[in-house]
Protein backbone atom coordinates (compact mmCIF):
# COMPACT_ATOMS: atom_id res chain seq x y z
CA UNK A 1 -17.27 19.25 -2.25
CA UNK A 2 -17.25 15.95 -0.38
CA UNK A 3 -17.40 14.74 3.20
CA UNK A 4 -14.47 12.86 3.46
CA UNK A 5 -13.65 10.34 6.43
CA UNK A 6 -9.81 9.21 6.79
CA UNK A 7 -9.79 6.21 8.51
CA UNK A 8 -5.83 5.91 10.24
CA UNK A 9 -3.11 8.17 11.37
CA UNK A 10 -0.56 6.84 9.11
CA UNK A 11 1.84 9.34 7.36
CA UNK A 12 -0.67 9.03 4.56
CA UNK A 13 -3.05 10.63 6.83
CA UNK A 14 -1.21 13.72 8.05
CA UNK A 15 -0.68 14.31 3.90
CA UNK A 16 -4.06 13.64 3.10
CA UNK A 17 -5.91 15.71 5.51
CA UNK A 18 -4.82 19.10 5.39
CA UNK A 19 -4.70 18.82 1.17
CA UNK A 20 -7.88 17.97 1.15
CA UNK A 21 -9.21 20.30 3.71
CA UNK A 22 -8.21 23.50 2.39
CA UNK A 23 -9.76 22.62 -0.58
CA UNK A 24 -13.48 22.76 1.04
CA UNK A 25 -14.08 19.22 1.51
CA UNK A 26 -15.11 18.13 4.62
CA UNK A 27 -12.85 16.09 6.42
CA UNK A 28 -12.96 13.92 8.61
CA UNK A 29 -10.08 11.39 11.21
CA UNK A 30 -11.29 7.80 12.52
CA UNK A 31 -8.76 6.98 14.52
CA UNK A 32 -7.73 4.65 17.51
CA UNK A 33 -5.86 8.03 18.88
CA UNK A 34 -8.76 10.95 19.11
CA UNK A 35 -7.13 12.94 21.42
CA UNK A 36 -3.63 13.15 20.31
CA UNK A 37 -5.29 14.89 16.75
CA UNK A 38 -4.95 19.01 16.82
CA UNK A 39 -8.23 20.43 15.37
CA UNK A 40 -6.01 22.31 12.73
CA UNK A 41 -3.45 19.79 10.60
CA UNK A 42 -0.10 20.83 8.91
CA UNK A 43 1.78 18.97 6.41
CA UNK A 44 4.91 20.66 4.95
CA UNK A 45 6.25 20.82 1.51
CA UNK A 46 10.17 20.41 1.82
CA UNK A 47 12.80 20.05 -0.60
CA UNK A 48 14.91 17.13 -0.22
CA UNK A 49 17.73 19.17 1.66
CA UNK A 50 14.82 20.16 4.28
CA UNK A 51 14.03 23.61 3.37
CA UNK A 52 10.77 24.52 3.83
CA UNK A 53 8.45 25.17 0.31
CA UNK A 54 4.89 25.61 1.44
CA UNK A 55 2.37 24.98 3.39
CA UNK A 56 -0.78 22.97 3.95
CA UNK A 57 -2.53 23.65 7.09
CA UNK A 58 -6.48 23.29 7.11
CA UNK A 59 -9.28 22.56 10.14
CA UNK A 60 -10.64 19.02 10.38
CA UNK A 61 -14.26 18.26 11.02
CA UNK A 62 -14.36 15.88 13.32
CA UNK A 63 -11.39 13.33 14.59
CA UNK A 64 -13.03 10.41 16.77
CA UNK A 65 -12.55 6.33 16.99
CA UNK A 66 -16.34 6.14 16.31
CA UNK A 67 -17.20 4.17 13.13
CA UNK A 68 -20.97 4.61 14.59
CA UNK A 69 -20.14 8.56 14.32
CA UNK A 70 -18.18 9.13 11.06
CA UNK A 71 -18.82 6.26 8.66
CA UNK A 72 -22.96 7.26 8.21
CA UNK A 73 -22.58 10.67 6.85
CA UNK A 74 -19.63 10.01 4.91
CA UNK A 75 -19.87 10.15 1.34
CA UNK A 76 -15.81 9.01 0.31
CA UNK A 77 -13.74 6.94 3.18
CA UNK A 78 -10.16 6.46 2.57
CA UNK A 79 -7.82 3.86 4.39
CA UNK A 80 -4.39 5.24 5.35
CA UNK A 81 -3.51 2.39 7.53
CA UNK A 82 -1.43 -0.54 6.89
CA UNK A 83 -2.82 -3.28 4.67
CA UNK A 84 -3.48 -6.22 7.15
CA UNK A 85 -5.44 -3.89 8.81
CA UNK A 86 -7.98 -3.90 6.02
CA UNK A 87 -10.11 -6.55 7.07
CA UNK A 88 -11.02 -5.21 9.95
CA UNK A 89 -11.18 -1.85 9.24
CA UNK A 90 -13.25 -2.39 5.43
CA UNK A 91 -15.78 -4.67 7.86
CA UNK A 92 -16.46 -1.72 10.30
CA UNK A 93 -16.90 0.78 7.67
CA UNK A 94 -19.08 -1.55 5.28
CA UNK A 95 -20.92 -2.39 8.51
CA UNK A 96 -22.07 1.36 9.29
CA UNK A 97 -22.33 2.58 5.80
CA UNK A 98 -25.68 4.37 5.05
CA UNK A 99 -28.15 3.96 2.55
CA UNK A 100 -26.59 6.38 -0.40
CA UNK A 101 -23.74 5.73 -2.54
CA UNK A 102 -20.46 5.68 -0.86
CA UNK A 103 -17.13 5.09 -2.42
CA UNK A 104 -14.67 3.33 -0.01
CA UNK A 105 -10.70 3.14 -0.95
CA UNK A 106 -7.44 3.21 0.16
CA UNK A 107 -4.56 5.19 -0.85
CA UNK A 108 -2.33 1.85 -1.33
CA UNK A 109 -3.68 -0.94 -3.75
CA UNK A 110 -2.01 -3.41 -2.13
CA UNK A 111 -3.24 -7.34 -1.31
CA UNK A 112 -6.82 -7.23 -3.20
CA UNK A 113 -8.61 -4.78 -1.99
CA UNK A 114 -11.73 -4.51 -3.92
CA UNK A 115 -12.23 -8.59 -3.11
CA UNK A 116 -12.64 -7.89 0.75
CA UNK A 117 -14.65 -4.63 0.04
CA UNK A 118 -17.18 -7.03 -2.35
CA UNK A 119 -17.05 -9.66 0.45
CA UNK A 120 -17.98 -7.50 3.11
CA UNK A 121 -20.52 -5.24 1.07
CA UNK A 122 -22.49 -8.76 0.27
CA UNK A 123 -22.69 -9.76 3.67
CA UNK A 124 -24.23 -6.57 4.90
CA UNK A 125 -26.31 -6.47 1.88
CA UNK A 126 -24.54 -2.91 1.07
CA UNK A 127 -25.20 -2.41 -2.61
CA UNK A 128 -24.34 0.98 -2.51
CA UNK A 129 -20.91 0.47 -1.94
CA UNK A 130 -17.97 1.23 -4.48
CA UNK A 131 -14.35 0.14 -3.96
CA UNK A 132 -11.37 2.03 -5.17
CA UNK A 133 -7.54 1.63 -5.03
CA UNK A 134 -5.31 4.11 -5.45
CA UNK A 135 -2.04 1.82 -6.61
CA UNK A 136 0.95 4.11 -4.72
CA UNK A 137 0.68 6.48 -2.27
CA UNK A 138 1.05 9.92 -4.20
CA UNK A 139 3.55 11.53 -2.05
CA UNK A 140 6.84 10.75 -0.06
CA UNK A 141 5.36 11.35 3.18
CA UNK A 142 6.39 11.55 6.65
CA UNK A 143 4.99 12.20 10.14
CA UNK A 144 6.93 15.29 12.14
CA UNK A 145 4.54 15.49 15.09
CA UNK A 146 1.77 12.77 15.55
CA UNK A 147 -2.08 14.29 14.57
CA UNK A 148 -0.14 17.72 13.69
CA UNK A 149 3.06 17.82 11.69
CA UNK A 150 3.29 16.16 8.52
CA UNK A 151 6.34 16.21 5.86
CA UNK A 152 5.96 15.35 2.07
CA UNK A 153 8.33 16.01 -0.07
CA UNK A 154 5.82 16.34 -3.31
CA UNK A 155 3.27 14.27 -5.28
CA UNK A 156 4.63 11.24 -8.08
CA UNK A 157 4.69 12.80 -11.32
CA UNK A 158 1.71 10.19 -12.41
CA UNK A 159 -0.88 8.32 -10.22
CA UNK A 160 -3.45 5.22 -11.01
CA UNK A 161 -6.37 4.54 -9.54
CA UNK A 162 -8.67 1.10 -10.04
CA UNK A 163 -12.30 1.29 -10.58
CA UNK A 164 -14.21 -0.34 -12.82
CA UNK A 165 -16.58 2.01 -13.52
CA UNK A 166 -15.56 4.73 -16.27
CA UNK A 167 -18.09 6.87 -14.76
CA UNK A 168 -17.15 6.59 -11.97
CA UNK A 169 -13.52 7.55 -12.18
CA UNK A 170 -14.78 10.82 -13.67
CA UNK A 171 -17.05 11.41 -10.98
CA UNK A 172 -14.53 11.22 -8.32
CA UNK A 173 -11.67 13.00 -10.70
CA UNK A 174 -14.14 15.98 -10.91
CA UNK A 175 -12.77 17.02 -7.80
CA UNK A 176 -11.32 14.69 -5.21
CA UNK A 177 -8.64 12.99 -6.97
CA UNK A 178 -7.04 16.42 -8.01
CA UNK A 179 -7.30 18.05 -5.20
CA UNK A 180 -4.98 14.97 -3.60
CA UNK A 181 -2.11 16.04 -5.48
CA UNK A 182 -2.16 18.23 -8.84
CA UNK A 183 -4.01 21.13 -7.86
CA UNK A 184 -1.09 21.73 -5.35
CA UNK A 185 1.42 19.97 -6.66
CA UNK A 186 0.91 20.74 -10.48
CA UNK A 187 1.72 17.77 -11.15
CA UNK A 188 0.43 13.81 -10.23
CA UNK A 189 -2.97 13.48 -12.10
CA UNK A 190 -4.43 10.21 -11.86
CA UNK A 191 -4.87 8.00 -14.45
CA UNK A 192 -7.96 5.43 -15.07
CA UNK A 193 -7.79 1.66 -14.79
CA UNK A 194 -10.67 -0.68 -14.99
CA UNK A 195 -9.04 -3.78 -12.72
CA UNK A 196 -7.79 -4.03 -9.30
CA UNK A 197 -5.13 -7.00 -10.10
CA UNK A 198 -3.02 -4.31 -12.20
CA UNK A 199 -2.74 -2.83 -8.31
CA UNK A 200 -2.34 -6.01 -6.53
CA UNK A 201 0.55 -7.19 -8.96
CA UNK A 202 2.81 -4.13 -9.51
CA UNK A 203 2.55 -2.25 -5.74
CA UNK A 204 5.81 -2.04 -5.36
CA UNK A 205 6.66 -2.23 -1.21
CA UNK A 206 5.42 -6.01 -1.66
CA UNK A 207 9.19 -6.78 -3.50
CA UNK A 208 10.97 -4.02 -2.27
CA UNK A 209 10.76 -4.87 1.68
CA UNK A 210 10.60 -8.63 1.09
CA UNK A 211 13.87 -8.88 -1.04
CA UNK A 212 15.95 -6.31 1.36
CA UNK A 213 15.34 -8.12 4.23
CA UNK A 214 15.92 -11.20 3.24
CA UNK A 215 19.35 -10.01 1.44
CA UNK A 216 19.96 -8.47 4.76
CA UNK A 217 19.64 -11.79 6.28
CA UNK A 218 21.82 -13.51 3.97
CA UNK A 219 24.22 -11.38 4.18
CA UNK A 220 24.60 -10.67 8.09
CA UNK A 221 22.43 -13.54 9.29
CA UNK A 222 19.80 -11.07 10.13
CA UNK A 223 21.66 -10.05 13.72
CA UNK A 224 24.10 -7.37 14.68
CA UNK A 225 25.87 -6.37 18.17
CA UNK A 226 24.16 -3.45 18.23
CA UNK A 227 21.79 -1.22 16.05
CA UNK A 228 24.15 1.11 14.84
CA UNK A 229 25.74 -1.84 13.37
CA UNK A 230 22.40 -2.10 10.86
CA UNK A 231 22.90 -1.32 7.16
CA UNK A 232 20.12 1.62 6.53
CA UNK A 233 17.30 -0.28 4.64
CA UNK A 234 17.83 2.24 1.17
CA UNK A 235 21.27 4.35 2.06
CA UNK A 236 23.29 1.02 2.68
CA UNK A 237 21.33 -0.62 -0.40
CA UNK A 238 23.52 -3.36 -1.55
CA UNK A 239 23.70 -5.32 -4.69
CA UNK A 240 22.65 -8.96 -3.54
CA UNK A 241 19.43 -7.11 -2.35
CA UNK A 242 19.31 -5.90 -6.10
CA UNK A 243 20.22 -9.03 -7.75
CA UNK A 244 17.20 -10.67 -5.34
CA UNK A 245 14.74 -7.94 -6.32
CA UNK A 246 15.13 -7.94 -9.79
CA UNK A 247 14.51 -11.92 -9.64
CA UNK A 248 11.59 -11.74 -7.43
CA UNK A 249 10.43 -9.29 -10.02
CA UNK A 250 10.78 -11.84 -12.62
CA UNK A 251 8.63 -14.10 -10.86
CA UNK A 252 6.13 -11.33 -10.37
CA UNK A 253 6.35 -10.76 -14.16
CA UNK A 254 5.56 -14.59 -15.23
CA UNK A 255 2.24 -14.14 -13.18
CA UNK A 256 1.77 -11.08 -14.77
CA UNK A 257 1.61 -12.60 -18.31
CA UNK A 258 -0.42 -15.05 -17.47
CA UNK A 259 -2.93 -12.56 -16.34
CA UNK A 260 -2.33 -10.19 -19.42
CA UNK A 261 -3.33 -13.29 -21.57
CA UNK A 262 -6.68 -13.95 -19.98
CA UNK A 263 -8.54 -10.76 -21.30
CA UNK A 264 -8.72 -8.38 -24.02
CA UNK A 265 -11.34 -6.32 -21.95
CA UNK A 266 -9.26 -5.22 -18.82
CA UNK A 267 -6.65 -2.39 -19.51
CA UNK A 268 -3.44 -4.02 -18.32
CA UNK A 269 -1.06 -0.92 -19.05
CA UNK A 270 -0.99 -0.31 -15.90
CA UNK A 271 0.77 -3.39 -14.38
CA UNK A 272 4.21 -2.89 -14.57
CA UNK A 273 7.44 -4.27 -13.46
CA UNK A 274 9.80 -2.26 -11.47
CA UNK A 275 11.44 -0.51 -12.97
CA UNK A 276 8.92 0.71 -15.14
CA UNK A 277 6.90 1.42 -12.33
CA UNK A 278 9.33 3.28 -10.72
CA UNK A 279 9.71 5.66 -14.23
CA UNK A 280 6.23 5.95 -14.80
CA UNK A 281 5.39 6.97 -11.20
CA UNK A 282 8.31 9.69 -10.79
CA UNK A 283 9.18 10.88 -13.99
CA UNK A 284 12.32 9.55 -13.86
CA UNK A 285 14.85 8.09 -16.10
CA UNK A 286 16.23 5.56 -13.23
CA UNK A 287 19.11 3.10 -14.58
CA UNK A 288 18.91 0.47 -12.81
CA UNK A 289 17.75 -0.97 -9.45
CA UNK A 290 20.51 -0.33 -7.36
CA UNK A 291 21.02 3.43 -8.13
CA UNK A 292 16.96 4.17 -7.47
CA UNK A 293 17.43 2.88 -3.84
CA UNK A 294 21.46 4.42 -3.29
CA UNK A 295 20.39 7.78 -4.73
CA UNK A 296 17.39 8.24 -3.33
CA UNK A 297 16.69 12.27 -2.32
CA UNK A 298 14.16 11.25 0.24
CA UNK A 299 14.41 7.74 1.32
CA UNK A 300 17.99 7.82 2.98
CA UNK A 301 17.36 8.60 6.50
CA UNK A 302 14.78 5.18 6.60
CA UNK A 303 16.08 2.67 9.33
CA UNK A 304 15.98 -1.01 8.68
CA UNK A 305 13.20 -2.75 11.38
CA UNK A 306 15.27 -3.95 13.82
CA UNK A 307 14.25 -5.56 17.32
CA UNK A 308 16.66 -5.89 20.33
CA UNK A 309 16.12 -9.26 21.81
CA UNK A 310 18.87 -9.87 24.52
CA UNK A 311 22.17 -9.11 23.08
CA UNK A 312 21.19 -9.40 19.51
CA UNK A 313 19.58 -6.92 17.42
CA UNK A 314 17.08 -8.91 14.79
CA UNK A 315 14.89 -8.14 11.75
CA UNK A 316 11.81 -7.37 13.55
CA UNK A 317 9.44 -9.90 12.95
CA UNK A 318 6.74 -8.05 14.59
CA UNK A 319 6.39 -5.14 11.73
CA UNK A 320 4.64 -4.57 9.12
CA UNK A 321 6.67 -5.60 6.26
CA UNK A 322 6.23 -9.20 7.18
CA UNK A 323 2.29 -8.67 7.73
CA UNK A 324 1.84 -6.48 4.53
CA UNK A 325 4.15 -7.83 2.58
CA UNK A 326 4.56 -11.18 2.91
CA UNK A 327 0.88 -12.00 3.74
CA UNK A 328 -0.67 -9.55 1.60
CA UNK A 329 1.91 -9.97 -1.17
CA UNK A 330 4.11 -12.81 -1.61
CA UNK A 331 1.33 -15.35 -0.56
CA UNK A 332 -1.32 -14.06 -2.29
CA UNK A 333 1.23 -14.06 -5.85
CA UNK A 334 2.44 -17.37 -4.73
CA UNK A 335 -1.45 -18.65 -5.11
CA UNK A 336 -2.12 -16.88 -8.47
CA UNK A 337 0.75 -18.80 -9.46
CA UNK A 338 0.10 -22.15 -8.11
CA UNK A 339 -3.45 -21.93 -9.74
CA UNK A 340 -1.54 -21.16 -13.02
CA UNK A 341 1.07 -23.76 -12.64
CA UNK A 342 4.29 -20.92 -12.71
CA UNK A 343 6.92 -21.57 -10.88
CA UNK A 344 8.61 -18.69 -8.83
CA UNK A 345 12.11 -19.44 -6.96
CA UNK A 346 12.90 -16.43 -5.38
CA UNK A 347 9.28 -16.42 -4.23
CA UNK A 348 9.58 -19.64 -2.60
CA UNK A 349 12.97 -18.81 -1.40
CA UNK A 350 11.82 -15.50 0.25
CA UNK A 351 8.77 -17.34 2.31
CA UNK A 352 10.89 -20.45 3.33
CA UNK A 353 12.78 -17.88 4.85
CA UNK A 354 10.35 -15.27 6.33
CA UNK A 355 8.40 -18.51 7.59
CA UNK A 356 11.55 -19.46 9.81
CA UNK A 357 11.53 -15.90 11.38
CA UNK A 358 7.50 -15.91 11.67
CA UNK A 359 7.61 -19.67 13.24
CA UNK A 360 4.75 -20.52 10.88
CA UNK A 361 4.05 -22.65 8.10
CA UNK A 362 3.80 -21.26 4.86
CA UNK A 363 5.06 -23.67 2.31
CA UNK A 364 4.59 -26.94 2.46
CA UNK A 365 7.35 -29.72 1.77
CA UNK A 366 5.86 -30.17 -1.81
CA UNK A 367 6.19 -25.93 -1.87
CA UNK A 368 2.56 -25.40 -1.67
CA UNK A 369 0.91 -23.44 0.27
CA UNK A 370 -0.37 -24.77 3.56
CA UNK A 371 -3.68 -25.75 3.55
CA UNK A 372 -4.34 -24.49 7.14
CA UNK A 373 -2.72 -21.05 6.57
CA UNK A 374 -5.42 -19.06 7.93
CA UNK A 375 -4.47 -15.63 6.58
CA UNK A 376 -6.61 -12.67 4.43
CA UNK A 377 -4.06 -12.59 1.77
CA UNK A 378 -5.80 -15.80 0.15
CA UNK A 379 -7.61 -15.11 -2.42
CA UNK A 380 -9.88 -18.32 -1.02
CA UNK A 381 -10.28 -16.17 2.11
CA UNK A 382 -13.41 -13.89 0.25
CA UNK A 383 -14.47 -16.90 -1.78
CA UNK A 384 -12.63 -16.17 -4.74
CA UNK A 385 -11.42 -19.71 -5.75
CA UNK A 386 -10.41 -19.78 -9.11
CA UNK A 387 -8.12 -16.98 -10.95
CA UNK A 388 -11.10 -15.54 -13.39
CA UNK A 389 -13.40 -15.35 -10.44
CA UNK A 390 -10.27 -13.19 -9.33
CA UNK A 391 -10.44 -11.09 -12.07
CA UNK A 392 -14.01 -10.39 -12.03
């Protein structure tokens, strides 16, 4: 059994917690919200009409906003917050870390993950540190009452997980990994990969959000009279914001050959397009884009972020879709494929756009990236500068 900290109080969290918990580990909350956390946790298992399945209900160990507390006795710490808050969080943690081997990961491989974990680990000359990515979050989770209630409605038929050390993937599938998901679930075991850019380049959110709102925008302008004028981001999934998707996946997937053809020693099986993704994760026989996101069981209900600024309701610029996935995705693909000399139209499209509703400067005239974009999604950011220093 571990001690496990949770840093966040995402959805992720309220999943997390209680499955790991009533397995024996010890578990742990770091969060900006201590006293709004209930000593005992509850996530419930639902089916997708709502009816109630099981249960998961365990006591945590401690809940506090400490990283002086919880981050020294810790022996696995697992971010379930969103992914611009990594750099922040990863510096904290790395900070406080004690002297003995700690593995530090986050249950959403998104926006290179083990390069701030390195970056942060040499500057506080913490050699004991090992980063790991789980590459989708294993279960459709919600949050039903904040540090009490959660919903999922089950664990992803398979799971990855990046790091590079064989060993230890086996040391942390011994126990934690299963008890995540398929020692409740019977199903989701995770499967090994030796590279974080497999994560970085086939999370899926990254070209899912991005696309939708920006067909959302072309086709309404991005404003309504009022919100109940707003498509539902999945439900009201059109086919424009298919058509844009499945080209900002082929962008994706030009990068992602050039990667595949710069070594035989990393186990690329694992970066996948869509589609495939989307099959391989669920165990499903999807047909095409359009009918995964229409005919959704569980993703129907989700709103599309929307922000009422005098009479107009907008795209919120303010959420995290922009921040995660356009500066933690789309820019950080867009300089893989500058370095490799790929074009990408519906990439550039996408942040020509998102940069008018940001009021920054993300392309430049020659559709480069600005020099002075002062962002963590650049690879340059943890002085990684060329694309095989990225894949080392």
């Amino acid at each position: 059994m571990h001690n496990i900290l949770i840093v966040g109080g995402g959805s992720s969290a309220h999943t997390a917690a209680p499955l790991l918990a009533m397995k024996g580990h010890s578990v742990s909350i770091l969060t900006s919200r201590p006293n709004d956390w209930n000593k005992e946790v509850l996530s419930k298992y639902i089916t997708e009409s709502g009816e109630e399945i099981q249960r998961f209900s365990a006591q945590l160990d401690k809940v506090s906003n400490s990283y002086e507390e919880l981050v020294p006795d810790s022996e696995i710490i697992l971010l379930c917050i969103p992914v611009y808050q990594y750099p922040d969080a990863l510096e904290k943690v790395i900070k406080n870390a004690g002297s003995k081997k700690i593995f530090v990961g986050t249950v959403y491989g998104q926006g290179g993950f083990n390069w701030m974990v390195d970056y942060y680990a040499r500057k506080y000359n913490k050699e004991n540190v090992t980063p790991f990515a789980i590459g989708l979050i294993p279960w459709v989770c919600r949050i039903e009452k904040y540090g009490h209630i959660g919903v999922t409605y089950g664990a992803k038929v398979n799971n990855v997980i990046s790091i590079q050390d064989e060993n230890d993937f086996n040391y942390l599938n011994g126990s934690f990994l299963p008890d995540l998901c398929e020692n409740h679930f019977k199903q989701g075991a995770f499967h090994y990969c030796n590279n974080f850019i497999s994560s970085t380049l086939s999370v899926d959110n990254q070209i899912i959000h991005t696309s939708r709102m920006y067909g959302l925008s072309l086709s309404s302008g991005g404003a309504w009279g009022k919100e109940s004028d707003v498509p539902l981001f999945y439900k009201d999934y059109d086919q424009r914001s298919a058509d844009l998707l499945q080209s900002l996946d082929a962008d994706y997937e030009l990068i992602r050959e050039h990667i595949r053809t710069l070594s035989t020693k990393l186990n690329f099986s694992f970066m996948l397009d869509y589609l495939a993704l989307e099959r391989f994760s669920y165990g499903a026989s999807t047909p095409d884009i359009l009918s995964s996101f229409k005919n959704s069981p569980t993703l129907g209900a989700i709103k599309t972020p929307v922000i009422q600024r005098g009479e107009k309701v907008l795209i919120d610029d303010t959420h995290r879709f922009f921040f995660d996935d356009i500066y933690f995705g789309l820019v950080l693909a867009k300089w893989i494929a500058l370095e490799a000399d790929i074009k990408t139209p519906t990439i550039d499209s996408i942040l020509l756009w998102a940069q008018g509703i940001l009021g920054d400067v993300i392309l430049d005239e020659q559709g480069r990236l600005n020099p002075n974009l002062n962002i963590n999604g650049i690879p340059t950011r943890w002085n990684i500068n060329t694309i095989t220093e990225l894949l080392n």
